[in-house]
C-alpha atoms as a PDB file:
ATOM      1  CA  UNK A   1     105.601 131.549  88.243  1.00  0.00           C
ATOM      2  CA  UNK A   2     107.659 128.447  87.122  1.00  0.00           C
ATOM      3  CA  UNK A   3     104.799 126.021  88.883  1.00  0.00           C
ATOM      4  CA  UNK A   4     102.667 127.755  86.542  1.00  0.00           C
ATOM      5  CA  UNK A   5     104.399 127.734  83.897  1.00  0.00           C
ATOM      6  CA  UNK A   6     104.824 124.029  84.108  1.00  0.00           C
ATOM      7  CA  UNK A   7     101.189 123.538  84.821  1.00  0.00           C
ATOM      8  CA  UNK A   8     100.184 125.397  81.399  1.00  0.00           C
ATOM      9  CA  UNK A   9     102.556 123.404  79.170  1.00  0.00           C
ATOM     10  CA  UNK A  10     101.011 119.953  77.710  1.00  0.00           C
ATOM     11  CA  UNK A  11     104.779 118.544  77.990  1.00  0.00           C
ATOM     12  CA  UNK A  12     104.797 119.022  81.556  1.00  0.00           C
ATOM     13  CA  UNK A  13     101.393 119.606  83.715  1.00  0.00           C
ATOM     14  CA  UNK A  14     101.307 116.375  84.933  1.00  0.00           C
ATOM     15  CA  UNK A  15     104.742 116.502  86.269  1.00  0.00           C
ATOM     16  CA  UNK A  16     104.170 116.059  90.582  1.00  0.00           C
ATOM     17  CA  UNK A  17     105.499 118.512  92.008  1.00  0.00           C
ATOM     18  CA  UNK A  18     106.180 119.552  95.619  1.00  0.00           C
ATOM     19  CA  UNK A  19     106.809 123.165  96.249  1.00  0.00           C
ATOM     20  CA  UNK A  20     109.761 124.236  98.728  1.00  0.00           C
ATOM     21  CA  UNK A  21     109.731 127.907  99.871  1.00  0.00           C
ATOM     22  CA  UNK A  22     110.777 130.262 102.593  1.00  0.00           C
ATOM     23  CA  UNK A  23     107.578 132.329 101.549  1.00  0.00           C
ATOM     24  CA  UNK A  24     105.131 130.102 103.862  1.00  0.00           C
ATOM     25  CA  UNK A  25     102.175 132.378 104.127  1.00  0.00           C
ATOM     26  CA  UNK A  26      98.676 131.435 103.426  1.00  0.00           C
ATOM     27  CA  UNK A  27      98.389 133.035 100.441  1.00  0.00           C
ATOM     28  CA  UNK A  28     101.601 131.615  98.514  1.00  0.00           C
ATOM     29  CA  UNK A  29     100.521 128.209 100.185  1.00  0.00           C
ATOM     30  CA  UNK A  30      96.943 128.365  98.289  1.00  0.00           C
ATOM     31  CA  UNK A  31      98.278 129.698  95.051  1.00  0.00           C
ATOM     32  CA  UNK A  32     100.759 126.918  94.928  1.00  0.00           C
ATOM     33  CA  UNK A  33      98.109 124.277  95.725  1.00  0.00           C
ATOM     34  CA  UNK A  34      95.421 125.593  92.931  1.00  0.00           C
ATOM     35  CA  UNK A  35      97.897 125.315  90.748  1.00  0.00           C
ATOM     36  CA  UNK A  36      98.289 121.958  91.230  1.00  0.00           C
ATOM     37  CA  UNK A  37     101.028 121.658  93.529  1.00  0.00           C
ATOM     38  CA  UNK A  38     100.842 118.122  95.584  1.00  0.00           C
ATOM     39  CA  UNK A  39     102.742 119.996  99.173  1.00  0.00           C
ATOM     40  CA  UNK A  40     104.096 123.003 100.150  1.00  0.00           C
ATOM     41  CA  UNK A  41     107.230 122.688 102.414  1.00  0.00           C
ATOM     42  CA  UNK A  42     108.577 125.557 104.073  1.00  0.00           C
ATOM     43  CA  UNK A  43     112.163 126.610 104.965  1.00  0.00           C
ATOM     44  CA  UNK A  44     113.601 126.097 106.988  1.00  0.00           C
ATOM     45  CA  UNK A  45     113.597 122.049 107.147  1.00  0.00           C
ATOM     46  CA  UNK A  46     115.575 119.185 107.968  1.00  0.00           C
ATOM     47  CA  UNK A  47     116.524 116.622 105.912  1.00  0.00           C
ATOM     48  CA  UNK A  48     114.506 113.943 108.088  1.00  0.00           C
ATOM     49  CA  UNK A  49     111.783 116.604 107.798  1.00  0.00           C
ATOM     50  CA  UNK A  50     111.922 116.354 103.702  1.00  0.00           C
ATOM     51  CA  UNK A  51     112.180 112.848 103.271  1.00  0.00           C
ATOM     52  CA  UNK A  52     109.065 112.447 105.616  1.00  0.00           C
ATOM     53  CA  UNK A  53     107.193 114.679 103.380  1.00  0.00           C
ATOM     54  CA  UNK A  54     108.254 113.251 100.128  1.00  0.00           C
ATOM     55  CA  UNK A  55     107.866 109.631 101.198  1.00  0.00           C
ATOM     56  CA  UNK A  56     103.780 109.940 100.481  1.00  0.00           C
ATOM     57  CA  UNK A  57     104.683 110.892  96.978  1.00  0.00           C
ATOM     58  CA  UNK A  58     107.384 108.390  96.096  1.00  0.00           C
ATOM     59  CA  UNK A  59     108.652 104.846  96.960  1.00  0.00           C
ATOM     60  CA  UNK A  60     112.659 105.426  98.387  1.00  0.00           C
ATOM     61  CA  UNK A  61     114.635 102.323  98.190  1.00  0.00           C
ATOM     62  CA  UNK A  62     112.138  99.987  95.546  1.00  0.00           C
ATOM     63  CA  UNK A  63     112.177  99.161  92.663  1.00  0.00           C
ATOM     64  CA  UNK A  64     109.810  99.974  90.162  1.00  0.00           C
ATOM     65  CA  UNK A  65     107.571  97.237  88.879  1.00  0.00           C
END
């Protein structure tokens, strides 16, 4: 509901986001991605498991140009 939310509001649909949930079945993993979510992580993870997966989406450690 709140990916969806954020999806249908102008002020935020473009806002990446990667979903984390203990509810990893195929259907809440396809509902989250045609709404637009980039991943779907599911609990539980580690924390070498979450950086991994959010490395794709951002640059840790630089600096923006």
């Amino acid at each position: 509901e709140a990916l969806a939310a954020l999806k249908a509001n102008p002020a935020t649909r473009d806002i990446p986001v990667v979903m984390l949930s203990a509810d990893g079945g195929k259907d809440n993993v396809d509902r989250a991605k045609q709404l637009g979510a980039l991943n779907f992580i599911t609990k539980p993870f580690t924390g070498d498991a979450l950086v991994t997966s959010l490395s794709a989406y951002i640059n840790f450690g630089q600096k923006a140009a």
